[in-house]
C-alpha atoms as a PDB file:
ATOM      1  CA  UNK A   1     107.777 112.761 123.239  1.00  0.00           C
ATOM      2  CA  UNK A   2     104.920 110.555 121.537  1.00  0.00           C
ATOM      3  CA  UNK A   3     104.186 110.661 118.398  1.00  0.00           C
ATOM      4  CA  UNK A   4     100.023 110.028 117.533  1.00  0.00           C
ATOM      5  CA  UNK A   5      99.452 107.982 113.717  1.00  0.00           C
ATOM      6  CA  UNK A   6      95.509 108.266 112.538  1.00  0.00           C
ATOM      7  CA  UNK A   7      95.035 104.811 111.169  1.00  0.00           C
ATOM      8  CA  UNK A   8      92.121 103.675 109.236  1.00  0.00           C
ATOM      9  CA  UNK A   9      91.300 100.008 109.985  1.00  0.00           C
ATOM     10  CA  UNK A  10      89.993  96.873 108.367  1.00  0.00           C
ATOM     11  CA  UNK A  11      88.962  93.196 109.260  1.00  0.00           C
ATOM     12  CA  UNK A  12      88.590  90.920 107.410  1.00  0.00           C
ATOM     13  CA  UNK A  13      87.970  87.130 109.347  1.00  0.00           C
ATOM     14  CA  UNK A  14      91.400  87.000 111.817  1.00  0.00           C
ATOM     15  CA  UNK A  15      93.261  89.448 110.078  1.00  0.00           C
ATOM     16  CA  UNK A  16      93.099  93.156 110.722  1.00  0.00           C
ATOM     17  CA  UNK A  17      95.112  95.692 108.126  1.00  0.00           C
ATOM     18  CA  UNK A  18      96.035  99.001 109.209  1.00  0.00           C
ATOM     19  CA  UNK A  19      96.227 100.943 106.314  1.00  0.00           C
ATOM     20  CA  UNK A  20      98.852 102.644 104.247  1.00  0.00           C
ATOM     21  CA  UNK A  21      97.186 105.816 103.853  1.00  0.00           C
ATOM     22  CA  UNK A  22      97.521 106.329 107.930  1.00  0.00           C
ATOM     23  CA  UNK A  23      99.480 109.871 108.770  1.00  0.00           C
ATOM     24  CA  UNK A  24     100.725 111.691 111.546  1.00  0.00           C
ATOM     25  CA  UNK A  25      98.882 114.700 114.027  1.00  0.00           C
ATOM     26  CA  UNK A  26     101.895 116.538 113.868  1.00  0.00           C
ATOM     27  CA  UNK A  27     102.387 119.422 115.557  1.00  0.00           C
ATOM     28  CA  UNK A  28     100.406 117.492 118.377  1.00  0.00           C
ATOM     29  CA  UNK A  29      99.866 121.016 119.522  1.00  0.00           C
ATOM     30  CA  UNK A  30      97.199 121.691 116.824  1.00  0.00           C
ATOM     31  CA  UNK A  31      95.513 118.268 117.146  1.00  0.00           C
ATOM     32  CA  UNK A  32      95.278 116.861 120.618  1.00  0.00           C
ATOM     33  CA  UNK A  33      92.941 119.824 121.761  1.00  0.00           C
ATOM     34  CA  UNK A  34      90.325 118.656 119.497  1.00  0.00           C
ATOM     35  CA  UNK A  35      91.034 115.172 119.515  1.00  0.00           C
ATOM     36  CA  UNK A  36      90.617 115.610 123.813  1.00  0.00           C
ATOM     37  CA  UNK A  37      87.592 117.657 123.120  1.00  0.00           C
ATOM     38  CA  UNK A  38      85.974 114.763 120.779  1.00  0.00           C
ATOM     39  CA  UNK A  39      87.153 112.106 123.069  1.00  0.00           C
ATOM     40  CA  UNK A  40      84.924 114.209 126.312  1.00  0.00           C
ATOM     41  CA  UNK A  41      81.917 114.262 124.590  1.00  0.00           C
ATOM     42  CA  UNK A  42      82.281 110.222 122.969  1.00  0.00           C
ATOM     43  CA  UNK A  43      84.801 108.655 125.677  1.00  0.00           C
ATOM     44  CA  UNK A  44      85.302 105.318 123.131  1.00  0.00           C
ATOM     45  CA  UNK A  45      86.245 108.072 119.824  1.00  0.00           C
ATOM     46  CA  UNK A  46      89.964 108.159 118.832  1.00  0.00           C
ATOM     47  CA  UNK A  47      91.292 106.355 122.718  1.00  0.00           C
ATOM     48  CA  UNK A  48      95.129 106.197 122.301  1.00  0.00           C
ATOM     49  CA  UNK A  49      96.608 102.569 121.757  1.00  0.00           C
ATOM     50  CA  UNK A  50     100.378 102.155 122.249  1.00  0.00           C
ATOM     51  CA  UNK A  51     101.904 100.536 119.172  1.00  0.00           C
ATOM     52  CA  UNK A  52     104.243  98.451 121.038  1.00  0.00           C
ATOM     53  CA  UNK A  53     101.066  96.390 122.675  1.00  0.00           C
ATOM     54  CA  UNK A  54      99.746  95.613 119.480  1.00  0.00           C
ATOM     55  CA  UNK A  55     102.304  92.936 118.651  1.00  0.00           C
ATOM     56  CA  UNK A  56     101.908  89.399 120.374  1.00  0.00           C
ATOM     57  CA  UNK A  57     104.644  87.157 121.179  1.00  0.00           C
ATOM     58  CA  UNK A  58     103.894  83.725 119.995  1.00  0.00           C
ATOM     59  CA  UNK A  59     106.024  82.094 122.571  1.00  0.00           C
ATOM     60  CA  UNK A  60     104.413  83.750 125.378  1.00  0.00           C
ATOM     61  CA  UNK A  61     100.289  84.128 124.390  1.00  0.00           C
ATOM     62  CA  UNK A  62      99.451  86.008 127.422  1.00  0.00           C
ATOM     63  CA  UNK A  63     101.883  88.589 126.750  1.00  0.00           C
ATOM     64  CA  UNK A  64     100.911  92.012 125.103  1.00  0.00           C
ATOM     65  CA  UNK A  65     103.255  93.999 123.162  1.00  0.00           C
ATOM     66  CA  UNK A  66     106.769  94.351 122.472  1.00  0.00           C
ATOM     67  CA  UNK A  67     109.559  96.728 122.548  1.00  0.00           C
ATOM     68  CA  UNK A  68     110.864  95.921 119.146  1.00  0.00           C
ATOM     69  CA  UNK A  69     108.169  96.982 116.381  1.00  0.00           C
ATOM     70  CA  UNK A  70     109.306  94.950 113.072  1.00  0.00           C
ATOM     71  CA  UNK A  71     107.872  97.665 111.023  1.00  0.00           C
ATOM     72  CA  UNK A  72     108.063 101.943 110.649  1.00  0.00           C
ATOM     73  CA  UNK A  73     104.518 103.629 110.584  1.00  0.00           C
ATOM     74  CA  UNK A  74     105.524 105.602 108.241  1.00  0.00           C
ATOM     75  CA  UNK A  75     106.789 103.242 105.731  1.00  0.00           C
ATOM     76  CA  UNK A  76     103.630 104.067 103.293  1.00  0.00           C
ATOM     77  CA  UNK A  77     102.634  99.996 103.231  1.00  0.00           C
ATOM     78  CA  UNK A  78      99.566  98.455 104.775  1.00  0.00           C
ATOM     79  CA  UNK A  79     100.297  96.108 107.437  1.00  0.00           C
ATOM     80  CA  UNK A  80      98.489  93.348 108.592  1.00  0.00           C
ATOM     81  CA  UNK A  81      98.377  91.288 111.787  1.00  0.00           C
ATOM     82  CA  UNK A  82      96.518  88.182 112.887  1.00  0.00           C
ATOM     83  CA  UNK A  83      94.690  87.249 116.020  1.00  0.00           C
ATOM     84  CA  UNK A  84      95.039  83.516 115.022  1.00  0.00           C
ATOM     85  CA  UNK A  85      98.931  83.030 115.615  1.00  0.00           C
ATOM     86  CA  UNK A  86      99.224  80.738 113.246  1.00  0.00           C
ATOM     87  CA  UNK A  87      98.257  83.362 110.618  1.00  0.00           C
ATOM     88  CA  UNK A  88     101.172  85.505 111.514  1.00  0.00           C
ATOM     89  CA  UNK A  89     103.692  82.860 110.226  1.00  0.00           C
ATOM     90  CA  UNK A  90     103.413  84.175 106.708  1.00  0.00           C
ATOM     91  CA  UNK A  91     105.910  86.820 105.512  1.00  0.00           C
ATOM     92  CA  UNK A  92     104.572  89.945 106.317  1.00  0.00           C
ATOM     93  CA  UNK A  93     102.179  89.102 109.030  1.00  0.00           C
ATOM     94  CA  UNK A  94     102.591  89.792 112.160  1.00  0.00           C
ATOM     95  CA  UNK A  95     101.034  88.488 115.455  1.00  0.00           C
ATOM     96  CA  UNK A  96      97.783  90.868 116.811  1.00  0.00           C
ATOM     97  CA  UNK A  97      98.265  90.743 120.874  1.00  0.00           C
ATOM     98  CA  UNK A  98      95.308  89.819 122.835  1.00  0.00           C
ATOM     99  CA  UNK A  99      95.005  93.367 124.298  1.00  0.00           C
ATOM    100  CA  UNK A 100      94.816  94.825 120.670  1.00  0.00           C
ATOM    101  CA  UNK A 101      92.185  92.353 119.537  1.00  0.00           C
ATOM    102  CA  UNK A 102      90.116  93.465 122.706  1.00  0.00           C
ATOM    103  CA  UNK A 103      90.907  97.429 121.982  1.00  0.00           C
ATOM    104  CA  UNK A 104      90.016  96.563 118.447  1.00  0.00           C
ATOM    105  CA  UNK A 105      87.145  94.533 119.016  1.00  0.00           C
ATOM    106  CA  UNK A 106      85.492  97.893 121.201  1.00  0.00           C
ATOM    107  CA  UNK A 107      85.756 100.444 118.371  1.00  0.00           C
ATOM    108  CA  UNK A 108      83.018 102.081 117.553  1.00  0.00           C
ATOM    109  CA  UNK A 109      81.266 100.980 114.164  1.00  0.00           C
ATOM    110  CA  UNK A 110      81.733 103.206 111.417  1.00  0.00           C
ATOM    111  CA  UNK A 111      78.570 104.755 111.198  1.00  0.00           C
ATOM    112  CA  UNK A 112      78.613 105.307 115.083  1.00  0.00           C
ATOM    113  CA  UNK A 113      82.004 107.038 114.989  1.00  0.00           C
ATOM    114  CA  UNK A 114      80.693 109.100 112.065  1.00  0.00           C
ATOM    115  CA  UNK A 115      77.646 110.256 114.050  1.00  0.00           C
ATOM    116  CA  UNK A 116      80.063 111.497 116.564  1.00  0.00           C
ATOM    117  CA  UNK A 117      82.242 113.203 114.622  1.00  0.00           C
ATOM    118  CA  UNK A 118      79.458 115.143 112.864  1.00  0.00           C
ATOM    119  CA  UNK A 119      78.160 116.099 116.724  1.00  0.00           C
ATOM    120  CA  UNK A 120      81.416 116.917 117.698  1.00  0.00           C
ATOM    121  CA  UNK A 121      82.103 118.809 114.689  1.00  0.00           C
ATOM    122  CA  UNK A 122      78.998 121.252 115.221  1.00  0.00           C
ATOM    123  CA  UNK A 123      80.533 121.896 118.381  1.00  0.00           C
ATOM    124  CA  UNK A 124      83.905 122.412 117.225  1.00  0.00           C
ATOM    125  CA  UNK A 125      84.966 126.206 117.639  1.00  0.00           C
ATOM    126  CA  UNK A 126      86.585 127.634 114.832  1.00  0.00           C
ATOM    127  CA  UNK A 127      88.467 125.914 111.407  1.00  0.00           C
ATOM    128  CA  UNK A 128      88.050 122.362 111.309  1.00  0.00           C
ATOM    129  CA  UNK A 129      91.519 120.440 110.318  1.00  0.00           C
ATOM    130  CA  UNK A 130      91.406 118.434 106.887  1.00  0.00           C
ATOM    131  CA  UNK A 131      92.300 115.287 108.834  1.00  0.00           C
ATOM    132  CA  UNK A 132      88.648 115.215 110.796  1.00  0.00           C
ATOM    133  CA  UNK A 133      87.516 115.291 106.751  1.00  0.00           C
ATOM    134  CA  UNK A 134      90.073 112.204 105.900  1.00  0.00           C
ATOM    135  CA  UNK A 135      88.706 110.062 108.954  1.00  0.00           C
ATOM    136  CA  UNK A 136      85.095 110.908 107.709  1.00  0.00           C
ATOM    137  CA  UNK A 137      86.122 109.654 104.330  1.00  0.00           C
ATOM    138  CA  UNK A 138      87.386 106.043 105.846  1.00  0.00           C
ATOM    139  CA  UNK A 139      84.466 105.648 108.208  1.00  0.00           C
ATOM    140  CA  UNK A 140      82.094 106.593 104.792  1.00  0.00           C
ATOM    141  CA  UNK A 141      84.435 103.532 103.081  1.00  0.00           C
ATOM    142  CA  UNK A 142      83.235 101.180 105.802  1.00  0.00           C
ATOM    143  CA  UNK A 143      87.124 100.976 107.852  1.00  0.00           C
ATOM    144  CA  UNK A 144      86.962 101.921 111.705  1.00  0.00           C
ATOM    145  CA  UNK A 145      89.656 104.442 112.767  1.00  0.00           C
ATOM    146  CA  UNK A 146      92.324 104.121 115.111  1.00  0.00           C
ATOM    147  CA  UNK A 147      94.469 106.956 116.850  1.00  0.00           C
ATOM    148  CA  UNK A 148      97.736 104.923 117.474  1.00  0.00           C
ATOM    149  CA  UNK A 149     100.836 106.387 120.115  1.00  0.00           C
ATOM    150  CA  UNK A 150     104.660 105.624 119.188  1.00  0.00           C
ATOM    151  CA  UNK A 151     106.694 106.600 121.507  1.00  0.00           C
ATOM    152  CA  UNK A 152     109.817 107.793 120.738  1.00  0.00           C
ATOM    153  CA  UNK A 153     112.952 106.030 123.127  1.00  0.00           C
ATOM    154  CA  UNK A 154     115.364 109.827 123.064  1.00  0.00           C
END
């Protein structure tokens, strides 16, 4: 089972923050339909990224990803990782793979993604959830928005 994280995101030079205020589509029952729906009409809105890839391993710079994430999603903190690799030394910092600085790097600007979602929304059928209003608020702040996959190992 896979759980999905909305993540706003920020860059600022090398260093990309994922912020604390991130949550989770659960049930995934209520959310995936729409996100899917969004996703058909604006292929590049809200693409899934696996957590584990978005780790480097300094050792090895062509891999991507790991299975042992060093943080919990949920822990409530903002965590930042760093393309450059010698960034990621610090405490707290943690190497950005290659393949997430390319996934990153082919978000959709803010104001695109918020074009989209006001399209998409005026096709929407029925309620709207409060988190579509939550990723409007980010893109409005300037940070792109990420839908991030954790899957769970049981």
């Amino acid at each position: 089972m896979a759980r999905y994280w909305l993540t706003p995101v920020t860059w600022e030079e090398e260093r990309v923050t994922l912020g604390s205020e991130r949550f989770s589509l659960e049930p995934e029952a209520l959310h995936l339909p729409l996100v899917r729906k969004l996703r058909e009409r604006y292929p590049r809105l809200l693409l899934p990224f696996k957590i584990g890839l978005l780790l480097g391993d300094e050792a090895d710079e062509e891999a991507c990803g790991t299975s042992a994430i060093p943080f919990a999603m949920d822990g409530g903190k903002a965590l930042t990782l760093a393309a450059a690799y010698e960034d990621s030394a610090q405490e707290g910092v943690w190497p950005l793979s290659h393949c997430a600085e390319a996934y990153l790097h082919r978000l959709p600007l803010p104001h695109e993604a918020l074009e989209w979602l006001s399209a998409g929304e005026e096709a929407a059928e029925g309620e709207l959830p409060a988190w579509l209003e939550r990723m409007k608020d980010w893109l409005k702040a300037g940070a792109q928005v990420i839908m991030l996959k954790e899957e769970s190992h049981s």
